[in-house]
C-alpha atoms as a PDB file:
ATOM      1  CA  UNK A   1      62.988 208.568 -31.707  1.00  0.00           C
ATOM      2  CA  UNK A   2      60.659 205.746 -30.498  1.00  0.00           C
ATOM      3  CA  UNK A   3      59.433 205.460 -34.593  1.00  0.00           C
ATOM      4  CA  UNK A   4      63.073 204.551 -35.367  1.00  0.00           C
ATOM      5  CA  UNK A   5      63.107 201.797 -32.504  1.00  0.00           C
ATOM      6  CA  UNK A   6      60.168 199.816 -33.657  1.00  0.00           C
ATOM      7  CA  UNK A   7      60.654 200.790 -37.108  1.00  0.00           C
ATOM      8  CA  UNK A   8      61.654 196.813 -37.992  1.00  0.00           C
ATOM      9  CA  UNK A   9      58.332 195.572 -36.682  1.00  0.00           C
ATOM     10  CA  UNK A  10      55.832 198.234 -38.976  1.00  0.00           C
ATOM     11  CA  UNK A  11      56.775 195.612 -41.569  1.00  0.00           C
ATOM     12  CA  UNK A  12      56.004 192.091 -39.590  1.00  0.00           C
ATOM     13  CA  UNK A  13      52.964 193.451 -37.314  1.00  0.00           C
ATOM     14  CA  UNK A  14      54.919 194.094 -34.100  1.00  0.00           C
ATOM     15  CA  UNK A  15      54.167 197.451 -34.024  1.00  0.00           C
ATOM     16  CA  UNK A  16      50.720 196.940 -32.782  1.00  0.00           C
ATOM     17  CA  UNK A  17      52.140 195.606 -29.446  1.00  0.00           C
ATOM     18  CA  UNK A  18      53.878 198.851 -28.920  1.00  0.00           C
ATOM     19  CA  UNK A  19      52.071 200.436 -25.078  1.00  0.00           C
ATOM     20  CA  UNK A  20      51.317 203.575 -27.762  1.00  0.00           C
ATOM     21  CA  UNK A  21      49.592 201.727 -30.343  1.00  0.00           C
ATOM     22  CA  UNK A  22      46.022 200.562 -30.417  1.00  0.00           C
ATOM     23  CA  UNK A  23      44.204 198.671 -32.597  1.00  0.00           C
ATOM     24  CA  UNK A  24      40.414 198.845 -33.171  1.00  0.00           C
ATOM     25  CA  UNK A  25      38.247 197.444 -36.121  1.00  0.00           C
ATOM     26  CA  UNK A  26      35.294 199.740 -37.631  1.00  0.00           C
ATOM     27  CA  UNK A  27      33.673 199.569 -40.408  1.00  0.00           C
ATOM     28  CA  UNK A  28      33.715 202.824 -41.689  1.00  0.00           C
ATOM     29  CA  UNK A  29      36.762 205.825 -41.213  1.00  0.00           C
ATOM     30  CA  UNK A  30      36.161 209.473 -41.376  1.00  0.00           C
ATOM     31  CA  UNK A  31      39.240 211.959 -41.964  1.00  0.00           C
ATOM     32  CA  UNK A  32      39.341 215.843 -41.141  1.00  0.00           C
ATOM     33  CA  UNK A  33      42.612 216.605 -43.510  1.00  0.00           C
ATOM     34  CA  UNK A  34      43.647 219.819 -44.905  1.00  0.00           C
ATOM     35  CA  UNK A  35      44.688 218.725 -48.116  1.00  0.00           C
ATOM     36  CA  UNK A  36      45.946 215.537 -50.205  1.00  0.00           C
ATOM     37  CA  UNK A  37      48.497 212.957 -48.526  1.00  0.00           C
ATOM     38  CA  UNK A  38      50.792 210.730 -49.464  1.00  0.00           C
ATOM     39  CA  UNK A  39      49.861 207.325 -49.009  1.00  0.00           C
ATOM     40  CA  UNK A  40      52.171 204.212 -49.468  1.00  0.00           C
ATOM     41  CA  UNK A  41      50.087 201.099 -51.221  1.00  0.00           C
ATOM     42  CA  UNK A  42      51.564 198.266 -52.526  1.00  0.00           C
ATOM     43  CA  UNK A  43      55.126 200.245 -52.721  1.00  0.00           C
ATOM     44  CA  UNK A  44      53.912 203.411 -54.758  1.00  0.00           C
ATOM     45  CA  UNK A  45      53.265 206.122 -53.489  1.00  0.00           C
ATOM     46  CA  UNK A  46      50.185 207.850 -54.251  1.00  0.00           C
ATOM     47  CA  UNK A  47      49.234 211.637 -53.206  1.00  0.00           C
ATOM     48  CA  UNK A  48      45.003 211.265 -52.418  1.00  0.00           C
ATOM     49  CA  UNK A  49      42.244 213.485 -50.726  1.00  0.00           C
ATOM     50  CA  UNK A  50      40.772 210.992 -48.640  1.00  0.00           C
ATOM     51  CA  UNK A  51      37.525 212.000 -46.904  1.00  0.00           C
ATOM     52  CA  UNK A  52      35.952 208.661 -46.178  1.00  0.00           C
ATOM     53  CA  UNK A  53      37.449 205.077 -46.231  1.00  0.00           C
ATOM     54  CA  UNK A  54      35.119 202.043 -46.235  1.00  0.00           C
ATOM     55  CA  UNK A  55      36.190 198.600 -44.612  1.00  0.00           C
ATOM     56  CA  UNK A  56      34.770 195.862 -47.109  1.00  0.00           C
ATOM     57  CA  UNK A  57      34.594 192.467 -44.847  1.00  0.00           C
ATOM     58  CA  UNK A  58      36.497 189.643 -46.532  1.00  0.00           C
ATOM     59  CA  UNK A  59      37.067 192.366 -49.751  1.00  0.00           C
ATOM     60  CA  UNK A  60      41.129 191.280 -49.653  1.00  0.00           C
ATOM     61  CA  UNK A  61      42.336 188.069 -49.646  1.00  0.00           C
ATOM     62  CA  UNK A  62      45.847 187.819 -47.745  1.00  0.00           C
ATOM     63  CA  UNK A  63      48.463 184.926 -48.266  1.00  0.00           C
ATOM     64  CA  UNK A  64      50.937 184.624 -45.900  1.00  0.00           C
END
């Protein structure tokens, strides 16, 4: 129920002021999954086994 409350601000950022919500930068994240997920990017969905993700600094350029 609190997901539907603060579902507005997942799209402007607000989320991360929510008391459950923390934020932390890394360069590197490791997943345990069981399987494939489906991961939103860009709009599309896209089902991936994800084992490692690598944080490339200054890799994206974002215009706001």
């Amino acid at each position: 129920m609190g997901l539907i409350r603060i579902l507005g601000a997942l799209y402007d950022g607000g989320h991360t002021r929510h008391p459950l919500a923390a934020r932390r930068e890394v360069k590197r994240i490791d997943f345990q999954l069981d399987g494939p997920v489906d991961v939103m990017i860009d709009g599309e969905v896209l089902t991936l086994h994800c084992e490692t993700l690598d944080v490339l600094p200054s890799a994206l350029s974002v215009v706001v």
